[in-house]
PDB file of N, CA and C in Angstrom:
ATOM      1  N   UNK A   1      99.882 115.881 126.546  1.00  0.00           N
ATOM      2  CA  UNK A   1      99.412 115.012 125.488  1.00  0.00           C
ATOM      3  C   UNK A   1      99.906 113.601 125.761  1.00  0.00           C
ATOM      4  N   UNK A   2      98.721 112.925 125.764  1.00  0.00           N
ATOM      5  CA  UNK A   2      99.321 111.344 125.545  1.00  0.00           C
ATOM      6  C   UNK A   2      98.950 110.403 124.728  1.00  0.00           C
ATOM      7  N   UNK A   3      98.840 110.719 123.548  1.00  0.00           N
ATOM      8  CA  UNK A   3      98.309 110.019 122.668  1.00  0.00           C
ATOM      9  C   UNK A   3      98.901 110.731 121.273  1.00  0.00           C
ATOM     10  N   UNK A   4      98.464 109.903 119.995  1.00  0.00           N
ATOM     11  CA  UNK A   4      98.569 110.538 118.878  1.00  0.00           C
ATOM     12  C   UNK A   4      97.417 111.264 118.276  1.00  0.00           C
ATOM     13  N   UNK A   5      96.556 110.934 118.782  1.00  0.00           N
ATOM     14  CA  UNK A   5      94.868 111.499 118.492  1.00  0.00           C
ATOM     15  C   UNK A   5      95.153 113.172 118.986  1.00  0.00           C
ATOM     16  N   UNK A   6      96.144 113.644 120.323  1.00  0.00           N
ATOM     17  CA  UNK A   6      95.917 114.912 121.296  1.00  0.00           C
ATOM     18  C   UNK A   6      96.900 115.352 120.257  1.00  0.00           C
ATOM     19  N   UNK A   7      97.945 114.402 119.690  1.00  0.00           N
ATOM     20  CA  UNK A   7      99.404 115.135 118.806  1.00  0.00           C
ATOM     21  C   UNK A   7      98.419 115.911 117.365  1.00  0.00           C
ATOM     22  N   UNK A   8      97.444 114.684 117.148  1.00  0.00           N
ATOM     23  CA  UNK A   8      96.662 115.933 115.943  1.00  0.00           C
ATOM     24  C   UNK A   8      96.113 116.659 116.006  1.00  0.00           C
ATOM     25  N   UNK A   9      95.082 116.912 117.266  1.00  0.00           N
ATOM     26  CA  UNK A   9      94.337 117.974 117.304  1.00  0.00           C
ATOM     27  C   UNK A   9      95.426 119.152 117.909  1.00  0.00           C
ATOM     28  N   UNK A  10      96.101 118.890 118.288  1.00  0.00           N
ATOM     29  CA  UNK A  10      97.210 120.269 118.604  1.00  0.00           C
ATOM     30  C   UNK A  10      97.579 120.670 117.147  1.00  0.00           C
ATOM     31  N   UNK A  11      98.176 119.387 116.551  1.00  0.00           N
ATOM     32  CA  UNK A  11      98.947 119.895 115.253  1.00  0.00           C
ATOM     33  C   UNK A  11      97.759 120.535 114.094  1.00  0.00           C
ATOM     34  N   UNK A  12      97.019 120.424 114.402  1.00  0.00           N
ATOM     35  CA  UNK A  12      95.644 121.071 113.144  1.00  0.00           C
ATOM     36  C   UNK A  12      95.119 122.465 113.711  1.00  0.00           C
ATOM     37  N   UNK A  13      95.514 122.914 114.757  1.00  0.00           N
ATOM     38  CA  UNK A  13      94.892 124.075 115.442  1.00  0.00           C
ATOM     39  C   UNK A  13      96.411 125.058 115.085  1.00  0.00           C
ATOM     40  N   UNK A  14      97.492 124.351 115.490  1.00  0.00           N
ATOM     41  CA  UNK A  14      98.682 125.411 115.255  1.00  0.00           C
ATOM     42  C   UNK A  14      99.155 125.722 113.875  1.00  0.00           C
ATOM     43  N   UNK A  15      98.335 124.299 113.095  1.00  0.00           N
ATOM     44  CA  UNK A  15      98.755 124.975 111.625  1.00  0.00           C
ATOM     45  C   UNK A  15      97.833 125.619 111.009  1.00  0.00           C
ATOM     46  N   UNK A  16      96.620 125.621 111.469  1.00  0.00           N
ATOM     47  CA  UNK A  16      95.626 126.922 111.143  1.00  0.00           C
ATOM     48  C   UNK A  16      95.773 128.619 111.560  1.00  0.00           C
ATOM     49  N   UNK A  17      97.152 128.598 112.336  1.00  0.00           N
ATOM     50  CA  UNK A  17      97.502 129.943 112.337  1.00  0.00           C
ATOM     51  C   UNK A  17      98.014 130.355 111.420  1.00  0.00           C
ATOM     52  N   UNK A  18      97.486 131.567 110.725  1.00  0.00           N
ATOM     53  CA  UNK A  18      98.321 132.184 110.055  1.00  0.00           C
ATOM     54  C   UNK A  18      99.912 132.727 109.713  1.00  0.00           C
ATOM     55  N   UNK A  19     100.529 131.862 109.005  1.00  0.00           N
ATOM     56  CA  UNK A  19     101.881 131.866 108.322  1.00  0.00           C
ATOM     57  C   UNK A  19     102.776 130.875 109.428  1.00  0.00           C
ATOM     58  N   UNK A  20     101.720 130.109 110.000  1.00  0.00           N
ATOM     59  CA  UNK A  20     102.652 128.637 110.739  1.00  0.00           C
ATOM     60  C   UNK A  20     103.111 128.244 109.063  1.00  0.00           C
ATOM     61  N   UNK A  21     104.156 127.344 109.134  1.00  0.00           N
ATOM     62  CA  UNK A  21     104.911 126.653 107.982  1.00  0.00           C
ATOM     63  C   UNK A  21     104.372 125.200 108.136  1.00  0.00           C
ATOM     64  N   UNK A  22     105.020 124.645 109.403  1.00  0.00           N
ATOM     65  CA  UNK A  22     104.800 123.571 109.586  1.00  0.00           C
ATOM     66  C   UNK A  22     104.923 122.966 111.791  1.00  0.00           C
ATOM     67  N   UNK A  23     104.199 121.889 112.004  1.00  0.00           N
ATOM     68  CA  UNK A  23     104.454 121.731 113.428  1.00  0.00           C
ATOM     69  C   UNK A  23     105.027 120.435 113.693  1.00  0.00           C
ATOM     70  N   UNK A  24     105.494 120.025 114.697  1.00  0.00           N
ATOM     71  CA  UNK A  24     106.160 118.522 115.218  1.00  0.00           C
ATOM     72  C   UNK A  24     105.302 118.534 116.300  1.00  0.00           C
ATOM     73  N   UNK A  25     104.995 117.720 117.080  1.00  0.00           N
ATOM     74  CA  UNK A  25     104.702 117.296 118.063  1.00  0.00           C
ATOM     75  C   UNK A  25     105.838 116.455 118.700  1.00  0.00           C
ATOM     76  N   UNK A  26     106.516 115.726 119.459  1.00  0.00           N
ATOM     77  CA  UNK A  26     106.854 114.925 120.314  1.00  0.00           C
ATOM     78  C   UNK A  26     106.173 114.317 121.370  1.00  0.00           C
ATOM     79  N   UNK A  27     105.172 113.826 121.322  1.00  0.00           N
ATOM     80  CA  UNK A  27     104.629 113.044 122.649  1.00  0.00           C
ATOM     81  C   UNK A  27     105.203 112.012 123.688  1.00  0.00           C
ATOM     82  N   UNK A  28     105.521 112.890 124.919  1.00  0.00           N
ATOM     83  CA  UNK A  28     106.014 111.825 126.014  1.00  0.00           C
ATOM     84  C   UNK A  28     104.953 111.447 127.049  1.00  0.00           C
ATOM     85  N   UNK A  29     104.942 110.159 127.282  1.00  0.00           N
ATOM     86  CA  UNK A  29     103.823 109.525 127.883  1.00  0.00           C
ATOM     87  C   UNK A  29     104.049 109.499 128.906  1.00  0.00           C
ATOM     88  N   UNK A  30     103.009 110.343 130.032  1.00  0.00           N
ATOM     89  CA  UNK A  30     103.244 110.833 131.430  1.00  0.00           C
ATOM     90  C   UNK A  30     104.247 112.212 131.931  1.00  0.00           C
ATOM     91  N   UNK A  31     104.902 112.525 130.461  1.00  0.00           N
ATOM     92  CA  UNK A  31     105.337 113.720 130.986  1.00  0.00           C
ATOM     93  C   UNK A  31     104.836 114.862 130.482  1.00  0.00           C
ATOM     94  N   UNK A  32     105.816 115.938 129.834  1.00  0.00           N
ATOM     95  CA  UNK A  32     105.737 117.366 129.084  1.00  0.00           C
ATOM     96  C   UNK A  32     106.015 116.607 127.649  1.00  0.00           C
ATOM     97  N   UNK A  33     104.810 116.643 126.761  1.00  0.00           N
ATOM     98  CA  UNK A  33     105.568 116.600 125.799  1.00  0.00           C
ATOM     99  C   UNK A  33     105.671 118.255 124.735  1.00  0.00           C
ATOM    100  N   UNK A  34     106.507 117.697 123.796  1.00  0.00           N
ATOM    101  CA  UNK A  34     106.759 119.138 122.778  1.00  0.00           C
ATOM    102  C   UNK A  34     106.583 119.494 121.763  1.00  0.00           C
ATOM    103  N   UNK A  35     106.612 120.414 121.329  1.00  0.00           N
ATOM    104  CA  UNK A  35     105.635 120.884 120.057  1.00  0.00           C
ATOM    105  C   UNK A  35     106.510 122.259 119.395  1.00  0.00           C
ATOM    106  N   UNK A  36     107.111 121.846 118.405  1.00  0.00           N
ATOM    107  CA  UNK A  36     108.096 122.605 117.614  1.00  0.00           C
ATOM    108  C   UNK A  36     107.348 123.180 116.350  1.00  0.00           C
ATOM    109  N   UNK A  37     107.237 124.520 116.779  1.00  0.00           N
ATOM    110  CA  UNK A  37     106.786 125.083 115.200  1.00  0.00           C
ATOM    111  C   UNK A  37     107.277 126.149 114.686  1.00  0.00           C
ATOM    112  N   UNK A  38     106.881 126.033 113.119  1.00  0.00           N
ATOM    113  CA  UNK A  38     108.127 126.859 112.733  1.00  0.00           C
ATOM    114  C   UNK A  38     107.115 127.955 111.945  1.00  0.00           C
ATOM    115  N   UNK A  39     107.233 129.534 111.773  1.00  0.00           N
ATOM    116  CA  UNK A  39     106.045 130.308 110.908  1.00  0.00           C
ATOM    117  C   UNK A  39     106.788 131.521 110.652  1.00  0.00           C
ATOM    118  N   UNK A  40     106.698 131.870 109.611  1.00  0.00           N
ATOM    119  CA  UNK A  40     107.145 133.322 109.007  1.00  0.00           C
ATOM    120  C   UNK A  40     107.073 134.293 109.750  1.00  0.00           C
ATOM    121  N   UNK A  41     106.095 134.713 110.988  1.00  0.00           N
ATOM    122  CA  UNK A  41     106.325 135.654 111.671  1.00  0.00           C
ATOM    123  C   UNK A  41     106.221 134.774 113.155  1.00  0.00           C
ATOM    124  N   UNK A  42     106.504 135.963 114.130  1.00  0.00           N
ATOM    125  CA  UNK A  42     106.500 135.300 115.557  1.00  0.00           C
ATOM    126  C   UNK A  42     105.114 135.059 116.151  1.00  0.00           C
ATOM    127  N   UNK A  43     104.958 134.368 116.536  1.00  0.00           N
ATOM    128  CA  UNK A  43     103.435 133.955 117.384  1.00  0.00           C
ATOM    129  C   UNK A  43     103.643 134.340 119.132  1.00  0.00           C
ATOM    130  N   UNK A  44     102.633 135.028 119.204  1.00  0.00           N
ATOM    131  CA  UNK A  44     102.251 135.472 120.713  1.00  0.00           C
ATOM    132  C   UNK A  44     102.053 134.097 121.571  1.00  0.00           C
ATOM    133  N   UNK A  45     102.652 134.369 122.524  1.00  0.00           N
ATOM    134  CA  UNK A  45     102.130 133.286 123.940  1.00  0.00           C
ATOM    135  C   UNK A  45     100.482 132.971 123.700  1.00  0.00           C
ATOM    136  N   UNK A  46      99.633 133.865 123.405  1.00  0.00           N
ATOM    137  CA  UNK A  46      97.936 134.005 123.328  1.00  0.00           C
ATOM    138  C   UNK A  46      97.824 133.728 122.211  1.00  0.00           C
ATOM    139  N   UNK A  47      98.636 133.772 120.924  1.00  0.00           N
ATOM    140  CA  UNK A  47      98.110 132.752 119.727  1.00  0.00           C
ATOM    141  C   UNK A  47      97.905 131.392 120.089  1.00  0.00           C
ATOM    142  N   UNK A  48      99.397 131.119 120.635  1.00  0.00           N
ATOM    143  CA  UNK A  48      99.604 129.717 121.013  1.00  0.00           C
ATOM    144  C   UNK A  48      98.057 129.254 121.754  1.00  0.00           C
ATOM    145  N   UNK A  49      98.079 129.978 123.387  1.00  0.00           N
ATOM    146  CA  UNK A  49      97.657 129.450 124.167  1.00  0.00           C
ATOM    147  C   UNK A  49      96.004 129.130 123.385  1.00  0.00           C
ATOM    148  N   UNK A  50      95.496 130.327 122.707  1.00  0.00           N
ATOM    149  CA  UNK A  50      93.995 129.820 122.113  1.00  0.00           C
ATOM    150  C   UNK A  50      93.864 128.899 121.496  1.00  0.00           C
ATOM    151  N   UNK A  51      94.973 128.632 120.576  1.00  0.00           N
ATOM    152  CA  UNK A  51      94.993 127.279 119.487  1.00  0.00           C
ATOM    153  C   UNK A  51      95.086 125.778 120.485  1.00  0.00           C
ATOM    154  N   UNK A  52      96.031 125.838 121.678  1.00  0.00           N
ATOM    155  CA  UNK A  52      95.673 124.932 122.583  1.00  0.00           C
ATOM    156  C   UNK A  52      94.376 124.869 123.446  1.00  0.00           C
ATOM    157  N   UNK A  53      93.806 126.019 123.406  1.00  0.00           N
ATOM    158  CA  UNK A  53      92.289 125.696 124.022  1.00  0.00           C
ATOM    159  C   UNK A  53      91.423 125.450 123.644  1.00  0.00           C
ATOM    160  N   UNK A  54      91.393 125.311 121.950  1.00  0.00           N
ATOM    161  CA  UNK A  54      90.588 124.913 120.730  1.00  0.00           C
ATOM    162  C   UNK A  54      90.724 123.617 120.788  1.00  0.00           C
ATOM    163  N   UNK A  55      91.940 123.543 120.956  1.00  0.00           N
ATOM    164  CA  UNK A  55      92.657 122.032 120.078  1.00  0.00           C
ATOM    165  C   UNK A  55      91.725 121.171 121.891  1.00  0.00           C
ATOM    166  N   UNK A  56      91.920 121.478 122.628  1.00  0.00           N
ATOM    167  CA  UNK A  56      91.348 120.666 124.185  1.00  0.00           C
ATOM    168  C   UNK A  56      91.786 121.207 125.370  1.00  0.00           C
ATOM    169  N   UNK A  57      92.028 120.400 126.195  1.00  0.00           N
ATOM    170  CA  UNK A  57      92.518 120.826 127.562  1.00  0.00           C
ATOM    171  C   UNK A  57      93.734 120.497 127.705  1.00  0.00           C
ATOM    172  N   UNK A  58      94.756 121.511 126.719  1.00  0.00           N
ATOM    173  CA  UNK A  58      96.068 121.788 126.768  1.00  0.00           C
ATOM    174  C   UNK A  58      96.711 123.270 127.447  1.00  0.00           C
ATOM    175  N   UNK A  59      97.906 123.231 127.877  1.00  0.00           N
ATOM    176  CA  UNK A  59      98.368 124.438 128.340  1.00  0.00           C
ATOM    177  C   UNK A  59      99.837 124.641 128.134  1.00  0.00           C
ATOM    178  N   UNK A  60     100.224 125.821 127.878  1.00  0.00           N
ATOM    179  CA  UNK A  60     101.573 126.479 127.319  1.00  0.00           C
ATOM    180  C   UNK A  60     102.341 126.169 128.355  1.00  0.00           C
ATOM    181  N   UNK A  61     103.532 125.379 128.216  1.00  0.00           N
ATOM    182  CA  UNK A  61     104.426 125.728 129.758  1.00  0.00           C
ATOM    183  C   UNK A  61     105.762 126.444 129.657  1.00  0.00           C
ATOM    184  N   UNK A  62     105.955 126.498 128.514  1.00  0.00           N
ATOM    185  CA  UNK A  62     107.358 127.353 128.031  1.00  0.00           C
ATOM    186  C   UNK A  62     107.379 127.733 126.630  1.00  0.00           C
ATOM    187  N   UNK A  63     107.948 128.821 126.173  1.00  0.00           N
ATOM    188  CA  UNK A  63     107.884 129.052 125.044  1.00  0.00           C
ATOM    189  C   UNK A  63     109.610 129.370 124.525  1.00  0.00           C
ATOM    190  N   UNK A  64     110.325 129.242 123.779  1.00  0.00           N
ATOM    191  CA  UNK A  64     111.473 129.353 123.408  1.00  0.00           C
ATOM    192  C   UNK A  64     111.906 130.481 122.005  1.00  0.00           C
TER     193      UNK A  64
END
């Protein structure tokens, strides 16, 4: 992501998952940026990754 336009369409796709709470974005320009979210139950690598393929041409690189 390098922009704030890519920080919303990420952040509107991950909070349309069911029992997300809330998301952060961090956007670093030219690098990895990060995306902290927080949801009542755990989200699959493949929740994530679909909500980033909705949201554009984003991809998962670590999950914590």
């Amino acid at each position: 992501m390098t922009c704030g336009h890519c920080a919303t369409a990420v952040t509107n796709e991950l909070e349309a998952l069911e029992d997300v709470s809330s998301v952060q974005v961090d956007v670093i320009s030219g690098g990895e940026s990060s995306v902290h979210v927080a949801s009542a139950k755990e989200l699959s690598a493949e929740q994530i990754r679909a909500a980033l393929a909705e949201a554009g041409n984003y991809a998962l690189s670590g999950t914590r």
